[in-house]
N, C-alpha and C. Protein backbone atom coordinates (compact mmCIF):
# COMPACT_ATOMS: atom_id res chain seq x y z
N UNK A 1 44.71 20.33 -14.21
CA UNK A 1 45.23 20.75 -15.49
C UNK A 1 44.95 19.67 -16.51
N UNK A 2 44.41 20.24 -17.50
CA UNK A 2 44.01 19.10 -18.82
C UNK A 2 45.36 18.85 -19.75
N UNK A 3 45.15 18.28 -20.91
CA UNK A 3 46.70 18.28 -21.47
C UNK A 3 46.42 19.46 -22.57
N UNK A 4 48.00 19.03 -23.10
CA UNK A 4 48.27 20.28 -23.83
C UNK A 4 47.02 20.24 -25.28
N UNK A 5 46.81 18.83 -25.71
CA UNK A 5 46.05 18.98 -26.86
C UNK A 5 44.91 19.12 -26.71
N UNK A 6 44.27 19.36 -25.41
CA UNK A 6 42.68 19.70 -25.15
C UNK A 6 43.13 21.04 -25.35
N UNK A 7 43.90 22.12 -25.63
CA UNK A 7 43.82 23.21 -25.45
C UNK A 7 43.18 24.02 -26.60
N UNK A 8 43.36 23.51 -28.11
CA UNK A 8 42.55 24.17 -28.89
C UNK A 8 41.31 23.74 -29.06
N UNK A 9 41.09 22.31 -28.67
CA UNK A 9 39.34 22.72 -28.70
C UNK A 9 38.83 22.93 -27.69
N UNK A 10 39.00 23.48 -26.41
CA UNK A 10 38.76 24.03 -25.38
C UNK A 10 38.38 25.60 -26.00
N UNK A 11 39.50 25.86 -26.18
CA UNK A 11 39.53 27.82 -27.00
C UNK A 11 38.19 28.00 -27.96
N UNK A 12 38.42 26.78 -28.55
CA UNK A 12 37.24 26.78 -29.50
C UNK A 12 35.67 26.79 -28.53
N UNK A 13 35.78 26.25 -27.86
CA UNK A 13 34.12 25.92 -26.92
C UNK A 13 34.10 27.49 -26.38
N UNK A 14 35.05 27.93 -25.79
CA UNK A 14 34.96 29.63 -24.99
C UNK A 14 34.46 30.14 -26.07
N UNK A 15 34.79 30.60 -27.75
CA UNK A 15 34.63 30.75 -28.73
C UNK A 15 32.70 31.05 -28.54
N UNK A 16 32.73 29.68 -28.66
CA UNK A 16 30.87 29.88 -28.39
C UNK A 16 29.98 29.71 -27.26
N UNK A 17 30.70 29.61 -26.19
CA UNK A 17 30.06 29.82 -24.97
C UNK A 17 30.03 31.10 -24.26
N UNK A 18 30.77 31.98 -25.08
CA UNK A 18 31.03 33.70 -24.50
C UNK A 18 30.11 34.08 -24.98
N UNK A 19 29.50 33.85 -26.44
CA UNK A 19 28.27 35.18 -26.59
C UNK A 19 26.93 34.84 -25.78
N UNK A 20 27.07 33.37 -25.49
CA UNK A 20 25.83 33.11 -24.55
C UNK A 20 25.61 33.42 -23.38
N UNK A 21 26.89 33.28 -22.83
CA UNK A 21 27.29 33.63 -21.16
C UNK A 21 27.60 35.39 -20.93
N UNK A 22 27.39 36.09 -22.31
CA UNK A 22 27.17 37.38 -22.02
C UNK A 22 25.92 37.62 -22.12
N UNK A 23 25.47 36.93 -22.77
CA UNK A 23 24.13 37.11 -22.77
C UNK A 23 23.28 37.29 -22.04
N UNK A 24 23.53 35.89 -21.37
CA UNK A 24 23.27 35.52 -19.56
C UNK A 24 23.24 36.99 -18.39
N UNK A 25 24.22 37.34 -18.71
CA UNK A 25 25.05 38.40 -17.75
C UNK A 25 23.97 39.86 -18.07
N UNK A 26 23.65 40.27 -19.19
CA UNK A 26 22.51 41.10 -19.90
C UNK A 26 21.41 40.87 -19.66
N UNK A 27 20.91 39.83 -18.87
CA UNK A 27 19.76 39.57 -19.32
C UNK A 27 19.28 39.72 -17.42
N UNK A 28 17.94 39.33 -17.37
CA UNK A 28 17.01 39.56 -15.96
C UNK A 28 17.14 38.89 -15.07
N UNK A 29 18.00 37.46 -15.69
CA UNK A 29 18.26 36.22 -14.78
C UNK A 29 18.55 36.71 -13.26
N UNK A 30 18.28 36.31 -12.14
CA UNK A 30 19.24 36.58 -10.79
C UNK A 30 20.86 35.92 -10.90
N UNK A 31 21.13 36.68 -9.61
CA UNK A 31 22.50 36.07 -10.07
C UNK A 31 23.33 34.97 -9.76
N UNK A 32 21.96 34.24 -9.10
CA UNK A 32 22.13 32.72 -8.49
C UNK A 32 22.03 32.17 -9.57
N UNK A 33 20.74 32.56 -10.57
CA UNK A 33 20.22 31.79 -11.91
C UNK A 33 21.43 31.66 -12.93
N UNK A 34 21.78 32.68 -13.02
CA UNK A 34 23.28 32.88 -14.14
C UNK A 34 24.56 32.14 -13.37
N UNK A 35 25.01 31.92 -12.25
CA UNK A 35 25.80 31.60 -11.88
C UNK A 35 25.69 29.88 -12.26
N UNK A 36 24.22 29.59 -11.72
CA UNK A 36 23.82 28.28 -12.02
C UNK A 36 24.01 27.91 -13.20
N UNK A 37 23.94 28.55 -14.23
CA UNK A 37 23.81 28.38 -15.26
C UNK A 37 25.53 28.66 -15.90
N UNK A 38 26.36 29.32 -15.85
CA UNK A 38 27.74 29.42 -15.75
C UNK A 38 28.25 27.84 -15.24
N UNK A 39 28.35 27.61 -14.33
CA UNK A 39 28.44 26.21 -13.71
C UNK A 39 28.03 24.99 -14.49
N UNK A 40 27.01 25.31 -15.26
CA UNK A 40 26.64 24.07 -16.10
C UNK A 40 27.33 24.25 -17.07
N UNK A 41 27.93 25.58 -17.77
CA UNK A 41 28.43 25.36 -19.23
C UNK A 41 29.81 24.88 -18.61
N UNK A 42 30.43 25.10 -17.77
CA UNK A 42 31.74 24.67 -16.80
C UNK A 42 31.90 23.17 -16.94
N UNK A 43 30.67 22.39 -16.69
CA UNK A 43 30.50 21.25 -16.63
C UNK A 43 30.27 20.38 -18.07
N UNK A 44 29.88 21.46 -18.66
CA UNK A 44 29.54 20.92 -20.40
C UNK A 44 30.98 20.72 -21.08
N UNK A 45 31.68 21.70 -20.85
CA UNK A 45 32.99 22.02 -21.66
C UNK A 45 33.71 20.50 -20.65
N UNK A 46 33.99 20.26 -19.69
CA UNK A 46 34.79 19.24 -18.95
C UNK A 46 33.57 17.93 -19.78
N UNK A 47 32.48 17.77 -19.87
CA UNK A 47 32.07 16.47 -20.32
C UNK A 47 32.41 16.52 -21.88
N UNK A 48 33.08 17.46 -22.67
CA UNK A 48 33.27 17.49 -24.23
C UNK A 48 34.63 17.32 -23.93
N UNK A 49 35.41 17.62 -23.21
CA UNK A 49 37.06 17.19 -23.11
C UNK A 49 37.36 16.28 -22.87
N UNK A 50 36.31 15.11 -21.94
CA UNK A 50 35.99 14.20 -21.32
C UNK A 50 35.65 13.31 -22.60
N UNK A 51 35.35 13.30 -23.52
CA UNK A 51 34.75 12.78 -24.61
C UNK A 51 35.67 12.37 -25.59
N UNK A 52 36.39 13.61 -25.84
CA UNK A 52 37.61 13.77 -27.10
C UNK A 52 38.54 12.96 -26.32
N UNK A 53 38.83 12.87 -25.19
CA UNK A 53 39.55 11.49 -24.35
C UNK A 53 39.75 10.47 -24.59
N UNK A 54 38.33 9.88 -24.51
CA UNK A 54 37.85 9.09 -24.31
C UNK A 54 37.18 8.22 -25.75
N UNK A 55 37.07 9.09 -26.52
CA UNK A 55 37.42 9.06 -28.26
C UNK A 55 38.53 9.57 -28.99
N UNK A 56 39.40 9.02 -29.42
CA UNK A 56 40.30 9.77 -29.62
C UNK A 56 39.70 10.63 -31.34
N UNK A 57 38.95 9.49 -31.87
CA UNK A 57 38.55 9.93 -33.72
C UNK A 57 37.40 11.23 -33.26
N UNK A 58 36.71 11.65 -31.94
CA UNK A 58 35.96 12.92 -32.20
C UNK A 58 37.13 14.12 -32.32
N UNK A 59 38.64 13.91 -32.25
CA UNK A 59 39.03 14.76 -32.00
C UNK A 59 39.35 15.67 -33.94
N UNK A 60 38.62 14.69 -34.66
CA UNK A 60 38.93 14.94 -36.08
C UNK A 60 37.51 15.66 -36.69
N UNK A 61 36.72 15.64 -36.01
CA UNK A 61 34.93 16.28 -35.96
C UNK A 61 35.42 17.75 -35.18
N UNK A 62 34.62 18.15 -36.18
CA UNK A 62 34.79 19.95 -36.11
C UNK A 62 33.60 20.20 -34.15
N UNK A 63 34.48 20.90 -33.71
CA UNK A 63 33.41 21.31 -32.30
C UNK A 63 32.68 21.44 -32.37
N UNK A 64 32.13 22.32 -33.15
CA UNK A 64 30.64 22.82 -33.52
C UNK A 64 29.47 21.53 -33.40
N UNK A 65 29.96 21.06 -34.34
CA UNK A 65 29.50 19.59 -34.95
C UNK A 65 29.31 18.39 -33.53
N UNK A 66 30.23 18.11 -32.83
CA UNK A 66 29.75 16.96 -31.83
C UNK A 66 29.42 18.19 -30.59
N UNK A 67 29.76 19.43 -30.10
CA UNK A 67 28.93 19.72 -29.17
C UNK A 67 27.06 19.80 -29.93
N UNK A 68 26.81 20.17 -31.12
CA UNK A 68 25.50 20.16 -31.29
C UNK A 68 25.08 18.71 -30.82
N UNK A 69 25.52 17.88 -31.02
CA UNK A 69 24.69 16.14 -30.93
C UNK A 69 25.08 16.28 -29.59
N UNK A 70 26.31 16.32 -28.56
CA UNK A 70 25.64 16.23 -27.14
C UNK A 70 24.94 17.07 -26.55
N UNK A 71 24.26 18.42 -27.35
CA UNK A 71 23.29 18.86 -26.39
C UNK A 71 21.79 19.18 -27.53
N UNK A 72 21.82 17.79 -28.41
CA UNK A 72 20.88 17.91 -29.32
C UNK A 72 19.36 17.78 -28.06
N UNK A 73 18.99 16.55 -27.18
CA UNK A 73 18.19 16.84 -26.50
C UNK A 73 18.38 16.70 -24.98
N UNK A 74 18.96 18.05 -24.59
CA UNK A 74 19.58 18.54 -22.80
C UNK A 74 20.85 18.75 -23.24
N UNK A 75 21.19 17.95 -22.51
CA UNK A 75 22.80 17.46 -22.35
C UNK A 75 23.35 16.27 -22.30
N UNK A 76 24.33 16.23 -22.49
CA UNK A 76 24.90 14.20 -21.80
C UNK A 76 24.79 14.18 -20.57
N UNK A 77 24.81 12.67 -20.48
CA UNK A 77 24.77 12.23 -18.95
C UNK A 77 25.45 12.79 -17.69
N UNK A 78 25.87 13.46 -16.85
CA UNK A 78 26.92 13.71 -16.09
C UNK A 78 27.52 12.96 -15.79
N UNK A 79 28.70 12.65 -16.00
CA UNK A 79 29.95 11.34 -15.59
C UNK A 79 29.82 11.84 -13.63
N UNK A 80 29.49 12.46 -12.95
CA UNK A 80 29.22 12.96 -11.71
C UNK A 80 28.20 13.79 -10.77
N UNK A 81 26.85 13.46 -10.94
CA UNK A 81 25.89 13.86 -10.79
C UNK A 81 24.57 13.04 -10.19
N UNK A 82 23.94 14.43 -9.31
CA UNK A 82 22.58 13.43 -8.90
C UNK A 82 21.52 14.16 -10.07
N UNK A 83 20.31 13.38 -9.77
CA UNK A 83 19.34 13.30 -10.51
C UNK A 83 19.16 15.08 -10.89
N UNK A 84 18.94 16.19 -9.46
CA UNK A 84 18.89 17.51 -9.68
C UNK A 84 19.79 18.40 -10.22
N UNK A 85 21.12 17.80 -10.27
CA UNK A 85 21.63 18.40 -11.18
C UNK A 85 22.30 18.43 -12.18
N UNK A 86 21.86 16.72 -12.85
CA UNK A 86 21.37 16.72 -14.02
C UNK A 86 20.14 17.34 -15.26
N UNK A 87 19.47 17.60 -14.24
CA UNK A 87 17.70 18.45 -14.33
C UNK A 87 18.55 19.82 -14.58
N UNK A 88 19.06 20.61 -13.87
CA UNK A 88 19.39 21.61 -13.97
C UNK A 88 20.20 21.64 -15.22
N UNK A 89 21.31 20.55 -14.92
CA UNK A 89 22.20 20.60 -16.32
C UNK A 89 21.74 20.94 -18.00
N UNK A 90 20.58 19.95 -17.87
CA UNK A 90 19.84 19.60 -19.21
C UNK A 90 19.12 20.98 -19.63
N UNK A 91 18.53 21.52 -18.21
CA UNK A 91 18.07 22.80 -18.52
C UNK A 91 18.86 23.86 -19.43
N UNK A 92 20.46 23.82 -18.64
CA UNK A 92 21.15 24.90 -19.45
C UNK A 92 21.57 24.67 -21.08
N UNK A 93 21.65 23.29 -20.84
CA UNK A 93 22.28 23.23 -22.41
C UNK A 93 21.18 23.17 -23.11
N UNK A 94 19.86 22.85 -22.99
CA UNK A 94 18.72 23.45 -23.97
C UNK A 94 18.93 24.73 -24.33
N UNK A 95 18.73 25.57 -23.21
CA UNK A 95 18.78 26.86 -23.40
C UNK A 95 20.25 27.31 -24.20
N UNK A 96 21.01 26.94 -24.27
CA UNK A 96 22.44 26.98 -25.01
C UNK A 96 22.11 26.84 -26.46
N UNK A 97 21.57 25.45 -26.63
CA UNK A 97 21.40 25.18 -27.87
C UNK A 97 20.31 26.42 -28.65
N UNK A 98 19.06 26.58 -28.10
CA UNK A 98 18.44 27.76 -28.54
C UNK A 98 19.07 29.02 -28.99
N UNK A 99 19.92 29.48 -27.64
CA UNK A 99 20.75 30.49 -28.30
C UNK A 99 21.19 30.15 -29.67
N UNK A 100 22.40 29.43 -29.65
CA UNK A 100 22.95 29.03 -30.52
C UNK A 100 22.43 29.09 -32.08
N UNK A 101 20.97 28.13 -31.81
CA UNK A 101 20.64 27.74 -33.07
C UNK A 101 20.10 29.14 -33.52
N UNK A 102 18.96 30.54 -32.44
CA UNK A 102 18.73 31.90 -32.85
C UNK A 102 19.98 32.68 -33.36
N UNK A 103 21.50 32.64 -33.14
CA UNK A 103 22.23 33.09 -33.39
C UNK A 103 23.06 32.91 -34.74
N UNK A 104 22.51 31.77 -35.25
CA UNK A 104 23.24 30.94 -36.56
C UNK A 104 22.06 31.74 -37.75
N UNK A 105 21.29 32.21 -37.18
CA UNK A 105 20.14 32.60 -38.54
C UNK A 105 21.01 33.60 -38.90
């Protein structure tokens, strides 16, 4: 259980990780690929809660705004990870950010 004040910018990350992760779900991916890929945004949202922690002043930066810079190129580092699934990681949040940035036009 996280604390109580991760809870609105948590809401906020579901906010924009649902139209992608339906996306996901629509789309040709297998369902190892999407799951894989579910799992990484799982892991994205815990390294941005992990952050606002660990900073307390990102917690005054709009979400939008510091998740774009940690997944400006991949993702951040994994605070728990080997080399492959970091590779994998970086993969999804590219592909995140793409969405994202096709969805903002």
């Amino acid at each position: 259980m996280g604390l109580e004040k991760d809870l609105p910018p948590g809401e906020q990350l579901l906010t924009l990780f649902r139209p992608f992760l339906e996306n996901l779900a629509a789309s040709d991916l297998s369902p190892k690929t999407i799951q894989k890929h579910v799992d990484n945004m799982w892991a994205l949202g815990g390294e941005f809660i992990r952050d606002l922690n660990y900073d307390q002043s990102l917690r005054k930066r709009p979400v939008e705004q510091h998740l774009f810079e940690m997944i400006e190129d991949g993702g951040p580092l994994l605070y728990d990870g080997g080399e492959d699934q970091q590779r994998s990681f970086d993969s999804t949040c590219r592909k995140f950010r793409r969405f994202l940035t096709a969805t903002a036009r």
